[in-house]
Protein backbone atom coordinates (compact mmCIF):
# COMPACT_ATOMS: atom_id res chain seq x y z
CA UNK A 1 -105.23 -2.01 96.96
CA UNK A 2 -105.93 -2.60 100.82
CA UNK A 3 -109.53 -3.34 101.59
CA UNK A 4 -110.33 -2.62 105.25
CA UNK A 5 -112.50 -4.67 107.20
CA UNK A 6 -115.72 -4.01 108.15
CA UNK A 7 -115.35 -4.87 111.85
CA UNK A 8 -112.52 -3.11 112.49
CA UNK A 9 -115.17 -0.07 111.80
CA UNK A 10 -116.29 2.41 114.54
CA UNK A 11 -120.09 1.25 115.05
CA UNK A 12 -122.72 4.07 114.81
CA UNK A 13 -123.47 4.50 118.62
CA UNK A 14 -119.88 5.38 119.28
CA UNK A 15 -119.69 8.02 116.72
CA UNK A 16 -122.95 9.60 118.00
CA UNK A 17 -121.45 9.18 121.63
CA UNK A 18 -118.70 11.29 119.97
CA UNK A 19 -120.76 14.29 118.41
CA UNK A 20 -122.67 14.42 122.02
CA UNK A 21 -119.98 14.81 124.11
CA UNK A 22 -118.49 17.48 121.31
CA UNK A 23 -121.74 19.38 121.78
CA UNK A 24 -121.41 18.93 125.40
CA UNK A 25 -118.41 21.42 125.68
CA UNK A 26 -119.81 23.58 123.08
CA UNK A 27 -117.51 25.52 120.77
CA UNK A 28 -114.54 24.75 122.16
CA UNK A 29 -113.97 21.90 119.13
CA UNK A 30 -115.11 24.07 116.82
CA UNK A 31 -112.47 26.52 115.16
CA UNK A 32 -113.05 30.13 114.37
CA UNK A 33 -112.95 31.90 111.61
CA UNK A 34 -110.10 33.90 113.14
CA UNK A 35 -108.22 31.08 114.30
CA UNK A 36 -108.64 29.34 110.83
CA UNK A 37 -107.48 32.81 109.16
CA UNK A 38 -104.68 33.13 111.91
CA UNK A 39 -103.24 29.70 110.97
CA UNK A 40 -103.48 30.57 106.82
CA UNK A 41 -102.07 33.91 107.34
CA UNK A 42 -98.83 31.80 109.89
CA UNK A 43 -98.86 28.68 107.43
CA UNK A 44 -98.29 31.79 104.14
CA UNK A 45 -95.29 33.42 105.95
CA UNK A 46 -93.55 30.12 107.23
CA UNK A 47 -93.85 28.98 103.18
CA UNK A 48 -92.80 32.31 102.11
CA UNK A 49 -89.57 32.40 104.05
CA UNK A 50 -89.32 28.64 102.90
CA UNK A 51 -89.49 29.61 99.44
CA UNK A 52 -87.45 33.00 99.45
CA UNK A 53 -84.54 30.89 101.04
CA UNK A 54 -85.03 28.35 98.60
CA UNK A 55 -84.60 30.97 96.15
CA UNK A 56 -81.50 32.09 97.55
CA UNK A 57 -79.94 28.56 97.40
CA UNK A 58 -80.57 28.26 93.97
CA UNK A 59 -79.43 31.47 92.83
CA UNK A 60 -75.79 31.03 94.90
CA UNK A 61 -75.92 27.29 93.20
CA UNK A 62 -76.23 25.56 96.44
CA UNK A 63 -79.34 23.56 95.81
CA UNK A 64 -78.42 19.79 96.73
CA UNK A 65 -82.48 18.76 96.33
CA UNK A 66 -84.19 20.63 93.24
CA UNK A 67 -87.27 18.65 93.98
CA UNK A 68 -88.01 19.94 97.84
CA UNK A 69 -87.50 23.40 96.56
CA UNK A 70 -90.16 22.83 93.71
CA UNK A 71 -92.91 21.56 96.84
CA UNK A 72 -91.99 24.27 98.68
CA UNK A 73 -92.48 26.66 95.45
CA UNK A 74 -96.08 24.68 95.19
CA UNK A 75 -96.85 24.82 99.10
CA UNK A 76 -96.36 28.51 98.84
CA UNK A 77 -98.20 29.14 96.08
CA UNK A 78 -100.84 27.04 97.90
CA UNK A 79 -100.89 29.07 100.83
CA UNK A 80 -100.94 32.46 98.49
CA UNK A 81 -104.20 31.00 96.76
CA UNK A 82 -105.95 29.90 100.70
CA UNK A 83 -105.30 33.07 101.92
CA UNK A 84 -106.29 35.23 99.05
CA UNK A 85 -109.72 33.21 98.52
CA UNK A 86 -110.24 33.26 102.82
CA UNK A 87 -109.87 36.89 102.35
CA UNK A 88 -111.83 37.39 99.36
CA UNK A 89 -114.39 35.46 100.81
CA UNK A 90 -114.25 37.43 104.07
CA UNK A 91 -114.85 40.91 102.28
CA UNK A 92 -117.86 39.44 100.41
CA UNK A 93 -119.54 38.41 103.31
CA UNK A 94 -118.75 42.00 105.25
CA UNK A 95 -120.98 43.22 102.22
CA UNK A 96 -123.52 40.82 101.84
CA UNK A 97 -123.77 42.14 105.80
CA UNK A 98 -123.53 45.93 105.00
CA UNK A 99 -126.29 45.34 102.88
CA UNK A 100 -129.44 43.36 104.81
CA UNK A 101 -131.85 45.80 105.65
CA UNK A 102 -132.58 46.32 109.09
């Protein structure tokens, strides 16, 4: 186990000279919930075509690595479970809205 040293450390003042300047420019650091749902929804169809062609491989027997095709099984099923929960998440929060009183 590697112990890092304290004074290689970022000091306090720098970090807060960090979160100042990020507040400085505003949102522009900050991602959106459509760019973060955007990026799920892109990161579940690149894993999905990963996994369908690993699929493929096995089924015609060429499958040289059976362990890459079992992480890309898990990264897909991953990315199923992200975007499912960023959706369900997203509806619940359209009807918590639908229902405020105004």
């Amino acid at each position: 186990m590697f112990i890092v040293p304290i004074s290689s450390l970022p000091s306090i003042q720098e970090i807060g000279q960090k979160d100042n300047q990020t507040t400085a420019e505003g949102n522009l650091g900050k991602p959106s919930f459509s760019n973060i749902m955007e990026e799920a929804m892109d990161a579940l169809q690149k894993s999905q075509e990963a996994a369908a062609q690993d699929a493929y491989d096995l089924a015609m027997g060429d499958v040289s690595n059976l362990h890459s095709l079992m992480i890309n099984s898990a990264m897909e099923a991953t990315a199923v479970e992200t975007a499912v929960q960023l959706t369900s998440r997203a509806v619940s929060a359209y009807k918590e809205i639908m229902q405020m009183q105004i």
